[in-house]
N, C-alpha and C. Protein backbone atom coordinates (compact mmCIF):
# COMPACT_ATOMS: atom_id res chain seq x y z
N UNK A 1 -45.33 13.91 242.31
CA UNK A 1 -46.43 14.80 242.00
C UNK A 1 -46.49 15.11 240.51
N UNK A 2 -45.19 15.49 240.17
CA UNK A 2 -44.94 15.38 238.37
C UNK A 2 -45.29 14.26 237.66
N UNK A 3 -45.93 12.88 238.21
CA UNK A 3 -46.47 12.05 237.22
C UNK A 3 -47.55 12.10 236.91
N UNK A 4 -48.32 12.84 237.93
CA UNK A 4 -50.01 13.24 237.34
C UNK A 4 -49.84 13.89 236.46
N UNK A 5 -48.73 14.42 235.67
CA UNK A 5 -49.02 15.40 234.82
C UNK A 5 -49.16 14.78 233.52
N UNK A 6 -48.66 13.45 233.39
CA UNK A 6 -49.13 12.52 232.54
C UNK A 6 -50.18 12.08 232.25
N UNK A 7 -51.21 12.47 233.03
CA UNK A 7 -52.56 11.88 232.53
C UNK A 7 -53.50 13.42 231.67
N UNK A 8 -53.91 12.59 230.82
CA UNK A 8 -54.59 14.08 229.82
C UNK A 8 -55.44 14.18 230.55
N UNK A 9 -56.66 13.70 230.63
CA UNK A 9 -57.70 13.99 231.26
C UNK A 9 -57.31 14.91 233.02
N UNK A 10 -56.53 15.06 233.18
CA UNK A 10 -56.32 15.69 234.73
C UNK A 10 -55.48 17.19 233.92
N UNK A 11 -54.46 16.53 232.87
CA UNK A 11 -54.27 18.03 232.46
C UNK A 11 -55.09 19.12 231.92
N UNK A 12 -56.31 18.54 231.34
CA UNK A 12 -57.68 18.96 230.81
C UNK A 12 -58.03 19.85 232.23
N UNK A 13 -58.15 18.73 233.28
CA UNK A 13 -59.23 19.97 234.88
C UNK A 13 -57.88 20.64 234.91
N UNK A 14 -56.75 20.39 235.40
CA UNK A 14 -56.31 21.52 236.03
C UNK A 14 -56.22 22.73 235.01
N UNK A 15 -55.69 22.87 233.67
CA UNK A 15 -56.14 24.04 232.89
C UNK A 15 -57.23 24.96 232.88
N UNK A 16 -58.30 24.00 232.78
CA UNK A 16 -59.60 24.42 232.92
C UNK A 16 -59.53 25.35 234.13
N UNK A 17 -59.39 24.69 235.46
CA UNK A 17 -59.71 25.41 236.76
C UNK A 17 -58.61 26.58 237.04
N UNK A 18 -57.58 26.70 236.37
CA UNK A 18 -56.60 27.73 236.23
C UNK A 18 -57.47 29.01 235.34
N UNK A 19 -58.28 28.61 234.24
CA UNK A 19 -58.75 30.18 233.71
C UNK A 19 -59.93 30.50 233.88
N UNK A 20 -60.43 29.05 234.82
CA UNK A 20 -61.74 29.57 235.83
C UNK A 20 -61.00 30.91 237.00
N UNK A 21 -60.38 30.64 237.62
CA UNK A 21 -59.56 31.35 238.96
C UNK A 21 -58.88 32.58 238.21
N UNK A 22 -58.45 32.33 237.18
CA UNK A 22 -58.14 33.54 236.33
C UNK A 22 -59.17 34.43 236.34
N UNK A 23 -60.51 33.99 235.26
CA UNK A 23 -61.57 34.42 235.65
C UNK A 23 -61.93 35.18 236.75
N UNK A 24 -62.16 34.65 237.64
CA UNK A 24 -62.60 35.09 238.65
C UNK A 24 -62.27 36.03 239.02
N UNK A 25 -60.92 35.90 239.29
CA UNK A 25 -59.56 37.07 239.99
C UNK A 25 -59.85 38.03 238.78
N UNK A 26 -60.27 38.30 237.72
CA UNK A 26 -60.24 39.41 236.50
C UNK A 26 -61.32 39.83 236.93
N UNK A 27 -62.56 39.20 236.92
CA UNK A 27 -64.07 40.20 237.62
C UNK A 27 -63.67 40.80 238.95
N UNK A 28 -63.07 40.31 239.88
CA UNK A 28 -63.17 40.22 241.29
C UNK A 28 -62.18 42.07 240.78
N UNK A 29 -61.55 42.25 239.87
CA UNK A 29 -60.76 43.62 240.15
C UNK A 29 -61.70 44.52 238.85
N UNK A 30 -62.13 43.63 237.69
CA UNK A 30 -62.73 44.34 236.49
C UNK A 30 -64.03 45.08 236.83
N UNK A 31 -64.97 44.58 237.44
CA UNK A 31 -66.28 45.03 237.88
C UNK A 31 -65.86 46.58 238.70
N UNK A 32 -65.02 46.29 239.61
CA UNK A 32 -65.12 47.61 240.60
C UNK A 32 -64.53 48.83 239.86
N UNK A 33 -63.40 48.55 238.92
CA UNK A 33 -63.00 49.21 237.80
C UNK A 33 -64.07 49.61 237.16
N UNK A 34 -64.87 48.95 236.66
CA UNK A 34 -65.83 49.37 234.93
C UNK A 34 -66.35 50.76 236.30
N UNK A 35 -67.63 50.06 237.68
CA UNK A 35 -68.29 51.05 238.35
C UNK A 35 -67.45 51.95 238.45
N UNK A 36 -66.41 52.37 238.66
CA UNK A 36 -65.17 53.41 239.17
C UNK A 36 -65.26 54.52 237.89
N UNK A 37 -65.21 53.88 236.50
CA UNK A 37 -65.09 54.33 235.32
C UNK A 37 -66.42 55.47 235.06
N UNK A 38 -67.37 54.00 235.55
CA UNK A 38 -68.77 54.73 234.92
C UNK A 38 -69.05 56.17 235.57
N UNK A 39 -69.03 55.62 236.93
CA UNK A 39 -68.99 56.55 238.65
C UNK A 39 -68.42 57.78 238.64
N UNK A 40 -67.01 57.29 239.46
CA UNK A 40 -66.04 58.19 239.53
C UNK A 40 -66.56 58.45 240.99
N UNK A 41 -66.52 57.52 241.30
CA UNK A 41 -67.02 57.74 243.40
C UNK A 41 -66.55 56.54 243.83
N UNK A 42 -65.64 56.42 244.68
CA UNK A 42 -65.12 55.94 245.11
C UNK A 42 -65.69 54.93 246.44
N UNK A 43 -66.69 55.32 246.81
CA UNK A 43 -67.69 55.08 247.53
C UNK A 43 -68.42 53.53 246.41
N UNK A 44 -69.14 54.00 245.73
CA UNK A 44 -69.57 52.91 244.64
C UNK A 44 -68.52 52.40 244.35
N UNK A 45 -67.58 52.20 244.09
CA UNK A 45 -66.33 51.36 243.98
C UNK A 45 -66.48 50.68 245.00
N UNK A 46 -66.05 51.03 246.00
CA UNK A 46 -66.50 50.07 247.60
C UNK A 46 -67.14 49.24 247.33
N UNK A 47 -68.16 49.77 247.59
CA UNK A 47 -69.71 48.92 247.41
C UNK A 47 -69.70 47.42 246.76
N UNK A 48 -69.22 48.05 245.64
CA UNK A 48 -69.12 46.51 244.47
C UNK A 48 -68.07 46.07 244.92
N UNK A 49 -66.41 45.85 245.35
CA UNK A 49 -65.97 45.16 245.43
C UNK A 49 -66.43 44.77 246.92
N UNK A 50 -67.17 45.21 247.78
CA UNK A 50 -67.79 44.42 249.38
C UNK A 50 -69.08 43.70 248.65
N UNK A 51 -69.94 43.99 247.73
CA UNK A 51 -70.98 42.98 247.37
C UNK A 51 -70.49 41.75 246.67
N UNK A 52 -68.97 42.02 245.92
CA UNK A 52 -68.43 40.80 245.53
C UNK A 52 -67.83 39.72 247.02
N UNK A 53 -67.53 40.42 247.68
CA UNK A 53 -66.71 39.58 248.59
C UNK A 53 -67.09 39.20 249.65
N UNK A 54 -68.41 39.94 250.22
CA UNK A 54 -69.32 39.26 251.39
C UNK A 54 -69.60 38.04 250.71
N UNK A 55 -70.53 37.70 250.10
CA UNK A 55 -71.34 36.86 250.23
C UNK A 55 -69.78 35.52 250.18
N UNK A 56 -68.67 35.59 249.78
CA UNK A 56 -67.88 34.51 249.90
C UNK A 56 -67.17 34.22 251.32
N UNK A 57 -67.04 35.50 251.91
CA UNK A 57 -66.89 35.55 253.37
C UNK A 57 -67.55 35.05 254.35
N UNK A 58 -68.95 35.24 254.16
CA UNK A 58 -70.19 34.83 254.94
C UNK A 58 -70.46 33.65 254.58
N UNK A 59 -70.99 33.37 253.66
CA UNK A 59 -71.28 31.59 253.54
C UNK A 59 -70.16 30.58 253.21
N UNK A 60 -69.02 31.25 253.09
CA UNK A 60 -68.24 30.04 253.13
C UNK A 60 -68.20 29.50 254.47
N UNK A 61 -67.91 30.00 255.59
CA UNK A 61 -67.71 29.59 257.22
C UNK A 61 -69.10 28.68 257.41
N UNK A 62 -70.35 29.92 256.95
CA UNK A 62 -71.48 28.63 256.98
C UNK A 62 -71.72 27.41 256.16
N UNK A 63 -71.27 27.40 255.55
CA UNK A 63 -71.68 26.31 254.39
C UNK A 63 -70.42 24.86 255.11
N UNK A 64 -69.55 25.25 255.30
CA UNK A 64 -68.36 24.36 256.05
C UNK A 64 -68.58 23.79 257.18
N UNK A 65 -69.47 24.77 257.89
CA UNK A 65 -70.27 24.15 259.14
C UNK A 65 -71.49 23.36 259.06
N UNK A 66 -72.39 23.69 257.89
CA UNK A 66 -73.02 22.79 257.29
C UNK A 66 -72.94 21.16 256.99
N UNK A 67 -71.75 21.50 256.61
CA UNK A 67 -70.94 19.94 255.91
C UNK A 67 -70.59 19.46 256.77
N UNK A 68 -69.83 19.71 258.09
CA UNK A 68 -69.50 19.56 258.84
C UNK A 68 -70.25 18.78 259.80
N UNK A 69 -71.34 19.34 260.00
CA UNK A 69 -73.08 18.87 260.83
C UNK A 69 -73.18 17.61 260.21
N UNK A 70 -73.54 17.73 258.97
CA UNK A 70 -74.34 16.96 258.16
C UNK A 70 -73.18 15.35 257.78
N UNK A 71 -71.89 15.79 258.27
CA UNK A 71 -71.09 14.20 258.48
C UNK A 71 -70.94 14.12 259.44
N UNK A 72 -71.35 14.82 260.87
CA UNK A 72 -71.32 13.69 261.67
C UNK A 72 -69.97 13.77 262.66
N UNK A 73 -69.06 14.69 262.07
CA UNK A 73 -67.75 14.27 262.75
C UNK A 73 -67.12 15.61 262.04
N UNK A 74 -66.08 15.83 262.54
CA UNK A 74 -65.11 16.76 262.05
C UNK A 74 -64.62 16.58 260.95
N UNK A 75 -64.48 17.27 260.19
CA UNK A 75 -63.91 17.29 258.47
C UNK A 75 -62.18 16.93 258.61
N UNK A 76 -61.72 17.37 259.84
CA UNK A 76 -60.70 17.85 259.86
C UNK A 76 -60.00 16.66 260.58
N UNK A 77 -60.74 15.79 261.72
CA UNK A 77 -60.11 14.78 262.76
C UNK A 77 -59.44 13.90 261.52
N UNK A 78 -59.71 12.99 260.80
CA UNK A 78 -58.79 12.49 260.15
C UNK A 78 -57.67 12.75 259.79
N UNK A 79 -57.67 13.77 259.02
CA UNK A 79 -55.97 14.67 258.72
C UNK A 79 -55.44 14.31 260.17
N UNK A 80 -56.14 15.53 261.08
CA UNK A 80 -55.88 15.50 262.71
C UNK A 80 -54.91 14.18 262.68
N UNK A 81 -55.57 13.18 262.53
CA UNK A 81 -54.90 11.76 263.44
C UNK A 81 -53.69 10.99 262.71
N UNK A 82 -53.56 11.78 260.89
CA UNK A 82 -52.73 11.20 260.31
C UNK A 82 -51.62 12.12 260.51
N UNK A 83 -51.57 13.31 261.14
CA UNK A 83 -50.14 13.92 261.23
C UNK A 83 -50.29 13.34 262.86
N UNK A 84 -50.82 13.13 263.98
CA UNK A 84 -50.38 12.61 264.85
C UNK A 84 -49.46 11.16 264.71
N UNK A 85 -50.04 10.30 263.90
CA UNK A 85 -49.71 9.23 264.17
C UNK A 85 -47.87 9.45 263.57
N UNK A 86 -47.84 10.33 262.59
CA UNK A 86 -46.69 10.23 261.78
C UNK A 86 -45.33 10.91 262.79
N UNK A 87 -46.15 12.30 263.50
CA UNK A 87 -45.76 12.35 265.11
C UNK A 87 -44.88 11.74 265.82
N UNK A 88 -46.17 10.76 266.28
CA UNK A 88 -45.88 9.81 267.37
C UNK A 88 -44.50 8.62 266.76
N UNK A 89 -44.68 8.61 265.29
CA UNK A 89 -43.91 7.37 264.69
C UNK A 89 -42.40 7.72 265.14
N UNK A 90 -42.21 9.23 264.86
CA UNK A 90 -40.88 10.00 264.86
C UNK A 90 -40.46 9.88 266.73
N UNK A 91 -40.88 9.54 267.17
CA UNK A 91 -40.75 9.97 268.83
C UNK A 91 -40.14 8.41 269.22
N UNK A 92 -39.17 8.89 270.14
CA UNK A 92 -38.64 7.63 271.07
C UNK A 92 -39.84 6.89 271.72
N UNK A 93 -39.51 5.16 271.33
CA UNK A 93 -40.93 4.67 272.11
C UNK A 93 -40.04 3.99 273.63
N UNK A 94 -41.00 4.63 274.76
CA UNK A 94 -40.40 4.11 276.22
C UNK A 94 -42.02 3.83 276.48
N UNK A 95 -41.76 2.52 277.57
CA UNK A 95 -42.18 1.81 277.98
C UNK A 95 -44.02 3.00 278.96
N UNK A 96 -42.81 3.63 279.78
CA UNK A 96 -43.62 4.36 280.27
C UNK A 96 -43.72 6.02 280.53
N UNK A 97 -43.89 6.17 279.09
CA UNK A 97 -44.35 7.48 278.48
C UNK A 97 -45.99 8.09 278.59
N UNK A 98 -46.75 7.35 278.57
CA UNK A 98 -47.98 7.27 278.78
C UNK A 98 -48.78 6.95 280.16
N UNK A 99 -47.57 6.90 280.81
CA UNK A 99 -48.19 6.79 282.16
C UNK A 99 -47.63 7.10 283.22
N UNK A 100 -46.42 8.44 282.58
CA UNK A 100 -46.45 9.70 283.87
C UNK A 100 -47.76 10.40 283.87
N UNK A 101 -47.25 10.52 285.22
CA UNK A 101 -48.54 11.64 285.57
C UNK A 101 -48.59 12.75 285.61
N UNK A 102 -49.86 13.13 284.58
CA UNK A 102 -50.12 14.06 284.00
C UNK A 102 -49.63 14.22 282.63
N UNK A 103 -49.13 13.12 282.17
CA UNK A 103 -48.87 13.65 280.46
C UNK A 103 -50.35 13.25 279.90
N UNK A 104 -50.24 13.38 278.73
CA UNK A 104 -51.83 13.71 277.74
C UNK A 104 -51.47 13.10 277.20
N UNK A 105 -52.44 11.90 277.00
CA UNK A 105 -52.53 10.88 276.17
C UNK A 105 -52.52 10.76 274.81
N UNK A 106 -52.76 11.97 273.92
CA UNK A 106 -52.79 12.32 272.86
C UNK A 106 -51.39 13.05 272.45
């Protein structure tokens, strides 16, 4: 994983996206602070940090289901089938494992 760190251009995004998230995480506590300051109601404090954090709550689930629709297939079955298979690799192979009855084929 330490050899990606050799490439500039990747050390360039991940920096970058580190003082984006910095960012973020500084408004996500600075905003409800400044209103708190201006305020002094604790109530309006609320407010702003729930108007910051709905809308990431709410459309993230939709927007994932979106993507989700719109390929066709589960985002997720691939992963799904690559920790099965790695699973199944680890497991004693017998002849007839797959065809007691009632085990699950999966």
């Amino acid at each position: 994983m330490l050899g990606v760190l050799r490439i500039r251009d990747y050390r360039l995004l991940l920096a970058g996206q580190l003082l984006s998230n910095i960012g973020d995480w500084l408004l996500l506590v600075a905003a409800p602070y400044f209103v708190f300051e201006l305020t002094g109601s604790t109530l309006a404090t609320g407010l702003t940090l729930t108007a910051e954090s709905v809308p990431a709550i709410v459309l993230g689930p939709l927007a994932a289901a979106l993507i989700a629709a719109s390929a066709g297939t589960s985002l997720l079955m691939p992963q799904r089938m690559r920790v099965l298979r790695r699973r199944s690799s680890c497991l004693p192979q017998t002849a007839d494992a797959t065809s007691a009855e009632g085990a699950d084929p999966i």
